[in-house]
Protein backbone atom coordinates (compact mmCIF):
# COMPACT_ATOMS: atom_id res chain seq x y z
CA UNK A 1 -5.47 5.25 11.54
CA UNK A 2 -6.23 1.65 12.44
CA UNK A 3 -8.98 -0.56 11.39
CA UNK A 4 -12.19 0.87 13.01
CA UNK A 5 -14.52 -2.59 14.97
CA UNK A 6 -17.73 -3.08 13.28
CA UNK A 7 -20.60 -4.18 15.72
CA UNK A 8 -23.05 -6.89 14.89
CA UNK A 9 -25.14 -6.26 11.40
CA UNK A 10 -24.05 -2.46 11.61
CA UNK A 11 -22.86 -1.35 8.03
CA UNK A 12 -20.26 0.54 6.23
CA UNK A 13 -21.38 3.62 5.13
CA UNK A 14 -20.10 4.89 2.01
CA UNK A 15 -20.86 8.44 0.08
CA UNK A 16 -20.04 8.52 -3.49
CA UNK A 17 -18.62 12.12 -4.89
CA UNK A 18 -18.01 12.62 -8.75
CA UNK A 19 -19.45 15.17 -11.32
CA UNK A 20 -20.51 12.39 -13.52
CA UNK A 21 -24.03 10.85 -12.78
CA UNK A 22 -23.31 7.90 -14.94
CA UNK A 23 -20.26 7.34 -12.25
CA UNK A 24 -22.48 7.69 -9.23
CA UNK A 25 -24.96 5.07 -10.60
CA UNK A 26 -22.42 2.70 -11.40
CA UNK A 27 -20.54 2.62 -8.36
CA UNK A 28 -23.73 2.92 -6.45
CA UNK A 29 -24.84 -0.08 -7.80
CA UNK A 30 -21.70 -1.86 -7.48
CA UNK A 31 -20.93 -0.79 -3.68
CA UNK A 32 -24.55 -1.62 -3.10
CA UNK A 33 -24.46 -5.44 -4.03
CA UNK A 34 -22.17 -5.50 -0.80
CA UNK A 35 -24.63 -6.57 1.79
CA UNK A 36 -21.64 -5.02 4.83
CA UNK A 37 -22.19 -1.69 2.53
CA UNK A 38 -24.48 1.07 2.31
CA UNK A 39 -24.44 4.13 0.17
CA UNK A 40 -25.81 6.88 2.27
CA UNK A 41 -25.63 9.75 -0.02
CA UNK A 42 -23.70 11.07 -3.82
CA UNK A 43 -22.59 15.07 -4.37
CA UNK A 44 -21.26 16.23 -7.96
CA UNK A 45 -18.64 18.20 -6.54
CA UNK A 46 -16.45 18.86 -3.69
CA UNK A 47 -18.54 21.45 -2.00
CA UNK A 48 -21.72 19.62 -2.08
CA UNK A 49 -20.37 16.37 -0.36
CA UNK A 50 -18.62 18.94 2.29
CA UNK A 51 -21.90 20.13 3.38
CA UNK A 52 -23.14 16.73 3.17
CA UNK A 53 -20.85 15.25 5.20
CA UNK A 54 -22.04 16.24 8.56
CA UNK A 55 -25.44 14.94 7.85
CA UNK A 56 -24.81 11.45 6.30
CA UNK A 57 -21.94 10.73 8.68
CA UNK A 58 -20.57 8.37 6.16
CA UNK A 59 -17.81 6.28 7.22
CA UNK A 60 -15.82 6.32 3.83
CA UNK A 61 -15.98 8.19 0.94
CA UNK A 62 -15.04 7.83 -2.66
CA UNK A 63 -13.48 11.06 -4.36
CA UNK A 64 -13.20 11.90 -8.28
CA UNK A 65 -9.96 14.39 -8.59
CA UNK A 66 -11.06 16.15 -11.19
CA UNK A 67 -14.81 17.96 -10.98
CA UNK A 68 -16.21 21.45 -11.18
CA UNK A 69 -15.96 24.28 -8.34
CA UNK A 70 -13.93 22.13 -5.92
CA UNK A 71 -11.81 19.33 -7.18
CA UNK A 72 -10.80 16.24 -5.21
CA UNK A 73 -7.18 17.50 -3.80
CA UNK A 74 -9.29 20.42 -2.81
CA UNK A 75 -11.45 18.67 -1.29
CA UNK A 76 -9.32 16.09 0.16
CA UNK A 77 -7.61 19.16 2.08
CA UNK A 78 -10.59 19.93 3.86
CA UNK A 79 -12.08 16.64 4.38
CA UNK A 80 -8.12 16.21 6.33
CA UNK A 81 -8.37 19.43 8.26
CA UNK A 82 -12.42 18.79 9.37
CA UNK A 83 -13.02 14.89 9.76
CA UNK A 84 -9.37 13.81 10.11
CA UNK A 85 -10.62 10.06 10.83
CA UNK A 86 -13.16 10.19 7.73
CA UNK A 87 -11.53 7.25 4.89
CA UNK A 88 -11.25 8.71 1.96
CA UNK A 89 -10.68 6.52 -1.65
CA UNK A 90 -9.57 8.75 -4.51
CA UNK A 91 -11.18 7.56 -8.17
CA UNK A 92 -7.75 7.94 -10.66
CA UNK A 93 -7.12 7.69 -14.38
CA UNK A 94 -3.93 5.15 -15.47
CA UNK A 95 -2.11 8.21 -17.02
CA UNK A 96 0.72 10.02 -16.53
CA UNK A 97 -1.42 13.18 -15.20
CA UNK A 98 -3.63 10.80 -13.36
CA UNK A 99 -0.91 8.97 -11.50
CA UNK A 100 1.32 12.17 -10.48
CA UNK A 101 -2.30 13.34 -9.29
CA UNK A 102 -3.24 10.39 -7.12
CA UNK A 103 0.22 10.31 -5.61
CA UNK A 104 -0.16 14.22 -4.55
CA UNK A 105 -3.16 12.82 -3.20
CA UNK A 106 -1.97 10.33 -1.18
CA UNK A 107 1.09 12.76 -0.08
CA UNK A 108 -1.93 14.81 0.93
CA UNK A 109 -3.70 11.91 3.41
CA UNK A 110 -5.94 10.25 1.02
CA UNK A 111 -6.01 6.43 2.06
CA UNK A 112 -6.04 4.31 -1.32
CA UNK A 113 -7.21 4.91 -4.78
CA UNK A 114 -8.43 3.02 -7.92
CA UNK A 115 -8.38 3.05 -11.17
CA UNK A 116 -11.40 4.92 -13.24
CA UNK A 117 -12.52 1.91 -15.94
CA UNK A 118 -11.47 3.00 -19.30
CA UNK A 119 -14.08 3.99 -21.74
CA UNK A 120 -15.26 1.12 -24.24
CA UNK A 121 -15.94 -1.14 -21.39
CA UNK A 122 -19.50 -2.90 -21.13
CA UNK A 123 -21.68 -1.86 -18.11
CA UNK A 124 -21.19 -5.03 -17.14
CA UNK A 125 -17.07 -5.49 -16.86
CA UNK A 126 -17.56 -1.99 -15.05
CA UNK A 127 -19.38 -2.93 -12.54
CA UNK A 128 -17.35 -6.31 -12.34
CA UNK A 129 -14.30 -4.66 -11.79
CA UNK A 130 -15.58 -1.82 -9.45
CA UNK A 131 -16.59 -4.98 -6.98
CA UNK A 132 -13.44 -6.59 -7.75
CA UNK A 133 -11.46 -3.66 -6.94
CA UNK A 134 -12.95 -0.74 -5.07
CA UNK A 135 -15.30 -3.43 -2.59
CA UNK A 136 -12.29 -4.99 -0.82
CA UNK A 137 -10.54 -1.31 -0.65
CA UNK A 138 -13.48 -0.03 1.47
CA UNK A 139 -13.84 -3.38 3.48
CA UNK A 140 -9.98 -3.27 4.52
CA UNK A 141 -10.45 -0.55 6.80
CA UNK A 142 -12.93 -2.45 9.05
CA UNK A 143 -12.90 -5.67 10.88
CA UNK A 144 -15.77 -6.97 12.42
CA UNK A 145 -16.46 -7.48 16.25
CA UNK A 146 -15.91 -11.58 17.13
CA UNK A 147 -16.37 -11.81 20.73
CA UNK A 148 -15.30 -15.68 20.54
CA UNK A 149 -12.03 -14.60 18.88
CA UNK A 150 -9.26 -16.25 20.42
CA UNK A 151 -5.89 -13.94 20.13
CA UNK A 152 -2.93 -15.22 18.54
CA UNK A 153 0.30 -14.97 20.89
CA UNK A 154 2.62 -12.24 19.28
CA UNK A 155 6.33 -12.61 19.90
CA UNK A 156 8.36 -9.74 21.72
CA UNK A 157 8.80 -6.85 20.02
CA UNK A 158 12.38 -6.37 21.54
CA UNK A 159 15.55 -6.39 18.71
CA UNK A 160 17.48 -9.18 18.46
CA UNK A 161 20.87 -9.77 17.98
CA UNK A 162 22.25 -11.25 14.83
CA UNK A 163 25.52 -12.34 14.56
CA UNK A 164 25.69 -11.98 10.50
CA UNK A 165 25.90 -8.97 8.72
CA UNK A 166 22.98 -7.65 6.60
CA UNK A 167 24.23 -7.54 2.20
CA UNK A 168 20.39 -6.21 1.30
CA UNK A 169 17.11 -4.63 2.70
CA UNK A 170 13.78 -5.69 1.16
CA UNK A 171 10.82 -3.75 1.84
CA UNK A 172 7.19 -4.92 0.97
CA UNK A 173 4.49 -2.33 1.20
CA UNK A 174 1.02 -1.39 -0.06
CA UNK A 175 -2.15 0.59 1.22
CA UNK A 176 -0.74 3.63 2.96
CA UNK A 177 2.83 2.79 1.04
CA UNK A 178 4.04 5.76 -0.72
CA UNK A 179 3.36 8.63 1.94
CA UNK A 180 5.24 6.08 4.52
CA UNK A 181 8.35 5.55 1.82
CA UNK A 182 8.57 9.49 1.65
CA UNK A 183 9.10 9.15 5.55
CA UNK A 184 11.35 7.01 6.04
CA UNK A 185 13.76 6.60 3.42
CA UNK A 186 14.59 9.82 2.73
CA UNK A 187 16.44 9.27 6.77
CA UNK A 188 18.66 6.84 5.19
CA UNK A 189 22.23 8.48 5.36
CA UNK A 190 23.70 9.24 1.84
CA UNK A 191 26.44 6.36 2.91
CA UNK A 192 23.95 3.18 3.46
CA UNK A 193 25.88 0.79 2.86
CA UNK A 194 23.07 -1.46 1.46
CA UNK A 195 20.46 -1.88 -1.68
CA UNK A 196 17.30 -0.82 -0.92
CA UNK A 197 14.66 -2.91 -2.88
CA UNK A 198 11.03 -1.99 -2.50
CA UNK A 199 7.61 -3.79 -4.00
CA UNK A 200 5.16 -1.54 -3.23
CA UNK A 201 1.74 -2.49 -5.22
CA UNK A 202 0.67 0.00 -7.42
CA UNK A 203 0.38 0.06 -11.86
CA UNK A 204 2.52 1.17 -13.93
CA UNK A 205 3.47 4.48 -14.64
CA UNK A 206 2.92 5.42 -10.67
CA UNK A 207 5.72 3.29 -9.81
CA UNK A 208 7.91 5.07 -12.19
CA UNK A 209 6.61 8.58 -10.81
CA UNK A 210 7.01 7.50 -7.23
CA UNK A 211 10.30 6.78 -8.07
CA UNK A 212 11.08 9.81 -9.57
CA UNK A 213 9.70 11.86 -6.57
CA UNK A 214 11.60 9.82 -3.38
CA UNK A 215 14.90 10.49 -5.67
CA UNK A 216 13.88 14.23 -5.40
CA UNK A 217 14.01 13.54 -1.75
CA UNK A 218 16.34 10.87 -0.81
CA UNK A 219 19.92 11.16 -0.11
CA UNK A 220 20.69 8.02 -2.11
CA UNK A 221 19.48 7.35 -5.75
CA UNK A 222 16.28 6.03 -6.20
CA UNK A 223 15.17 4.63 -9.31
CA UNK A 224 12.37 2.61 -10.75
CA UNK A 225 14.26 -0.92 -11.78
CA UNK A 226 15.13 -1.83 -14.96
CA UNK A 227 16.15 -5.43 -16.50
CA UNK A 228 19.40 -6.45 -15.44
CA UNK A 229 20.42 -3.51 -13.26
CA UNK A 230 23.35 -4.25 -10.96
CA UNK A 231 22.01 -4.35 -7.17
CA UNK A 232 24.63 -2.23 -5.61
CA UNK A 233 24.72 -0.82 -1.94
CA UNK A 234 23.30 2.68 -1.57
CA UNK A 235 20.46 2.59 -4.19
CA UNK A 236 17.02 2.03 -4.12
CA UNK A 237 15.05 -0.07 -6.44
CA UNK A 238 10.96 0.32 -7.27
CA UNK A 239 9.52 -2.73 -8.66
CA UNK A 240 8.15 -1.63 -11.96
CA UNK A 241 3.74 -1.84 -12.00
CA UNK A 242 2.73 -4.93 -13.74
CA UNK A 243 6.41 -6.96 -13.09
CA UNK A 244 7.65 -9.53 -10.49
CA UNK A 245 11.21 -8.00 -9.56
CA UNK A 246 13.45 -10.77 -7.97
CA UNK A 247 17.42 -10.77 -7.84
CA UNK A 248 19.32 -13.50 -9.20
CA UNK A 249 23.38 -14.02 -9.29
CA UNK A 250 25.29 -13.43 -12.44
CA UNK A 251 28.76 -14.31 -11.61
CA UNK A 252 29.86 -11.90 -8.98
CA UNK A 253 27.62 -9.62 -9.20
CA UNK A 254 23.34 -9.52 -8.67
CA UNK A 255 21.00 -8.33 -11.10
CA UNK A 256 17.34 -7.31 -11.20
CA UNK A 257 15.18 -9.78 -12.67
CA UNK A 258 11.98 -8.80 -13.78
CA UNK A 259 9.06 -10.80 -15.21
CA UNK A 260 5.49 -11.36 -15.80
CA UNK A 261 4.86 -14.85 -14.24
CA UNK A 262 1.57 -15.38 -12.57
CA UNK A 263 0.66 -12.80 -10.03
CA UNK A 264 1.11 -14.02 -6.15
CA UNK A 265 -1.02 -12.97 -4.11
CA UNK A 266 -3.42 -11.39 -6.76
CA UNK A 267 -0.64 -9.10 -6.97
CA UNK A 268 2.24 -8.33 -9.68
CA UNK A 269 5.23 -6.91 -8.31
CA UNK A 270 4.56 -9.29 -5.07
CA UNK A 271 6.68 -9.09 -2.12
CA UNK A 272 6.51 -12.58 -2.05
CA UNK A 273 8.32 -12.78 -5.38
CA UNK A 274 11.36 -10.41 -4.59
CA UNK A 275 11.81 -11.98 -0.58
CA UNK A 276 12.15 -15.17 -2.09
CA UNK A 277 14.44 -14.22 -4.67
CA UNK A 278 16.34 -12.36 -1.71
CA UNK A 279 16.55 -15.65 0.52
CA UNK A 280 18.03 -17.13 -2.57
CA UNK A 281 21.06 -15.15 -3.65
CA UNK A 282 21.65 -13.78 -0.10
CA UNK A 283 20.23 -16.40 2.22
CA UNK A 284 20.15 -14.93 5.65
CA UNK A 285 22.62 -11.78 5.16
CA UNK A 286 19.05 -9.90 4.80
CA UNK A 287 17.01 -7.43 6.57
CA UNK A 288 13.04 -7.74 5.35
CA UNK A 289 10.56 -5.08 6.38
CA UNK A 290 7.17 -5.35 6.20
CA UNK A 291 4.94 -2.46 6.16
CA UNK A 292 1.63 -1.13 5.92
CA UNK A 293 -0.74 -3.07 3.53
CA UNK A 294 -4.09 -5.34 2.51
CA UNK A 295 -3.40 -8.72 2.51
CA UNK A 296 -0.91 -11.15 3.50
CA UNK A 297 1.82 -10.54 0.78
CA UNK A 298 5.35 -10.70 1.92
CA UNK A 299 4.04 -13.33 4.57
CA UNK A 300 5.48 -16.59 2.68
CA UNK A 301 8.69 -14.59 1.86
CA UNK A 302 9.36 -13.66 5.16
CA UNK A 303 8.70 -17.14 6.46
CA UNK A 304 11.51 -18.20 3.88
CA UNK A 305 14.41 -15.77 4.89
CA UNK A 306 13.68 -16.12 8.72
CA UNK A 307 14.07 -19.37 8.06
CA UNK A 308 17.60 -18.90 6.60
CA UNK A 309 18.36 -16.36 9.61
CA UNK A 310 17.52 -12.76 8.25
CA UNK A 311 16.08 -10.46 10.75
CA UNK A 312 12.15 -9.72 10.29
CA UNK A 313 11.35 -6.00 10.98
CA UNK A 314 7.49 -5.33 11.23
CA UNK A 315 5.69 -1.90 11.08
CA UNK A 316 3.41 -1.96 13.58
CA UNK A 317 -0.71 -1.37 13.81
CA UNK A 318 -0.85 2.17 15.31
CA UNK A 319 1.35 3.55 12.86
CA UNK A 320 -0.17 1.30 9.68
CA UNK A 321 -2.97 2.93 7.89
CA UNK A 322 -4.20 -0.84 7.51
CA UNK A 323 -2.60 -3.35 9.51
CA UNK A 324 -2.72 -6.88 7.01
CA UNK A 325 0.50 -7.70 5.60
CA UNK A 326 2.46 -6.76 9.05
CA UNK A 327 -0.37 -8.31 10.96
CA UNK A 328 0.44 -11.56 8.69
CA UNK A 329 3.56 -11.28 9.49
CA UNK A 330 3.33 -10.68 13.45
CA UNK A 331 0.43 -13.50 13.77
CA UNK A 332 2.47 -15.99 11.71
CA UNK A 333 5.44 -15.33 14.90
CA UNK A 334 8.21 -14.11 12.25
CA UNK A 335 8.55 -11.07 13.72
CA UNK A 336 11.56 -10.17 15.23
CA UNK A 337 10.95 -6.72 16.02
CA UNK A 338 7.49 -4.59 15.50
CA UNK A 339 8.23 -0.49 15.95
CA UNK A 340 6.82 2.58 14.86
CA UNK A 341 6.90 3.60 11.40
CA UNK A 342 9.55 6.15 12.47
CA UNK A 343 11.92 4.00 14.71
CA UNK A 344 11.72 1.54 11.50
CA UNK A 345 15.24 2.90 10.13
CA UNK A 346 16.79 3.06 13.30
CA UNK A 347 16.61 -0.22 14.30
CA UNK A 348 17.73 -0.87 10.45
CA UNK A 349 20.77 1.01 11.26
């Protein structure tokens, strides 16, 4: 699904599902200080926002997983099967049965998620962080018309030859990230002959569970990294949730780095972080991918190692579920190549 055009003063319309009323006020409140937003409608349960659905005809909705008579993956199921196009935001708890939860969820079509705020907080911080966090989440599925918007020239999308071999692949990824990694990379053949190093943004504990579950499914290891791992061909590397991972050179070999500089971005692991890292050990033996996600992160990175000669592979908007980092990417003319999520490893190969 792409970003759906906006006309002129029309707003996004947004219905609010969770069994607790103290949740529906607050994020109510918080969605509503959003003049581009408008809350058309709240249901305790899964059942009651299904029958409400036809009649609000909101354009987003915002899902609690767990709630009385029909749950959120439940309801997730048939929101899929009925209003395929409808955006749905699951509400998750930073645990470990939260996070395996919200990552079925997104396996199941759900577009993004965030985090519930933790109990002890002041009404206040809650509603802080629920415009901080959930308000951009909602607005990244839209644009808004611009008839005087002038189109930026996009290079050809045609591959490229490159006359140096490739030592590492980088992939940066966010919204939409870990139902596209259990598409593609479990294609890689059990011999790839190079290490696979992946930010995608998410906290921690998820990244160690996504891990966990493309190594069910890959056909080379995949692991959540750890400090000072060797980088070694045919293995793939999750940046841990709250840690830059870069690569740096210790004697012959590399080795994960991680840290907790500064975010980039507003974002720690940043793609940004590790691409740069990646220009510096391998220069332009590299192969960067940038796929679906909010923002421009992995932009600056990419700018760095085509620079230095590494080939830029771009997912591209049809296939995205939100088209900002690879649009960054394509706009900034550093793409060498923009496919289909599944020609992606293909043209890798």
């Amino acid at each position: 699904m792409n970003q759906r055009t906006l006309r002129p003063g029309e707003r996004i319309r947004v219905l609010v599902v969770d069994d607790s009323v103290v949740i529906r006020r607050l994020v109510s409140h918080a969605l509503e200080e959003a003049p581009e937003l408008e809350v058309v409608g709240a249901a305790s349960n899964g059942a009651i926002a299904l029958q409400r659905i036809p009649f609000l005809n909101p354009d987003v909705v915002t899902l609690d997983i767990e709630m009385p008579e029909m749950d959120g993956l439940e309801t997730l199921r048939r929101i899929r099967r009925e209003h395929p196009h409808l955006r749905v935001i699951m509400f998750s708890t930073l645990t470990e049965r939260g996070a395996a939860i919200t990552l079925t969820a997104l396996s199941l079509g759900a577009d993004d998620y965030v985090s519930k705020a933790a109990n002890g907080g002041s009404l206040d911080q809650s509603l802080a962080r629920l415009r901080q966090e959930l308000v951009p989440k909602i607005r990244q599925f839209f644009k808004v018309a611009s008839p005087a918007k002038v189109e930026v020239a996009r290079p050809a999308v045609a591959p490229k030859s490159f006359p140096r071999p490739a030592r590492v692949l980088g992939i940066g990824i966010s919204t939409g990230g870990p139902a596209a990694l259990a598409a593609i990379l479990p294609t890689l053949p059990k011999d790839f002959p190079l290490p696979v190093l992946v930010v995608q943004h998410m906290p921690p504990v998820f990244t160690r569970l996504l891990a966990e579950r493309l190594n069910a499914t890959c056909r080379i290891p995949a692991v959540e990294a750890a400090q000072g791992d060797p980088v070694i061909p045919g293995k793939i590397f999750i940046a841990p949730g709250d840690f830059h991972m870069k690569v740096a050179s210790a004697g012959a070999a590399v080795r994960i780095c991680l840290d907790q500089s500064p975010p980039l971005n507003s974002c720690r692991p940043a793609v940004d972080a590790l691409f740069a890292s990646i220009a510096d050990v391998y220069g332009g033996a590299a192969i960067a991918m940038i796929m679906t996600g909010m923002g421009q992160d992995g932009m600056l990175g990419a700018r760095a190692l085509k620079a230095l000669g590494a080939r830029i592979l771009v997912q591209d908007e049809e296939s995205s579920v939100v088209w900002g980092m690879p649009g960054a990417v394509v706009n900034a003319g550093l793409a060498d190549c923009v496919l289909p999520l599944d020609k992606l490893v293909a043209e890798v190969l």
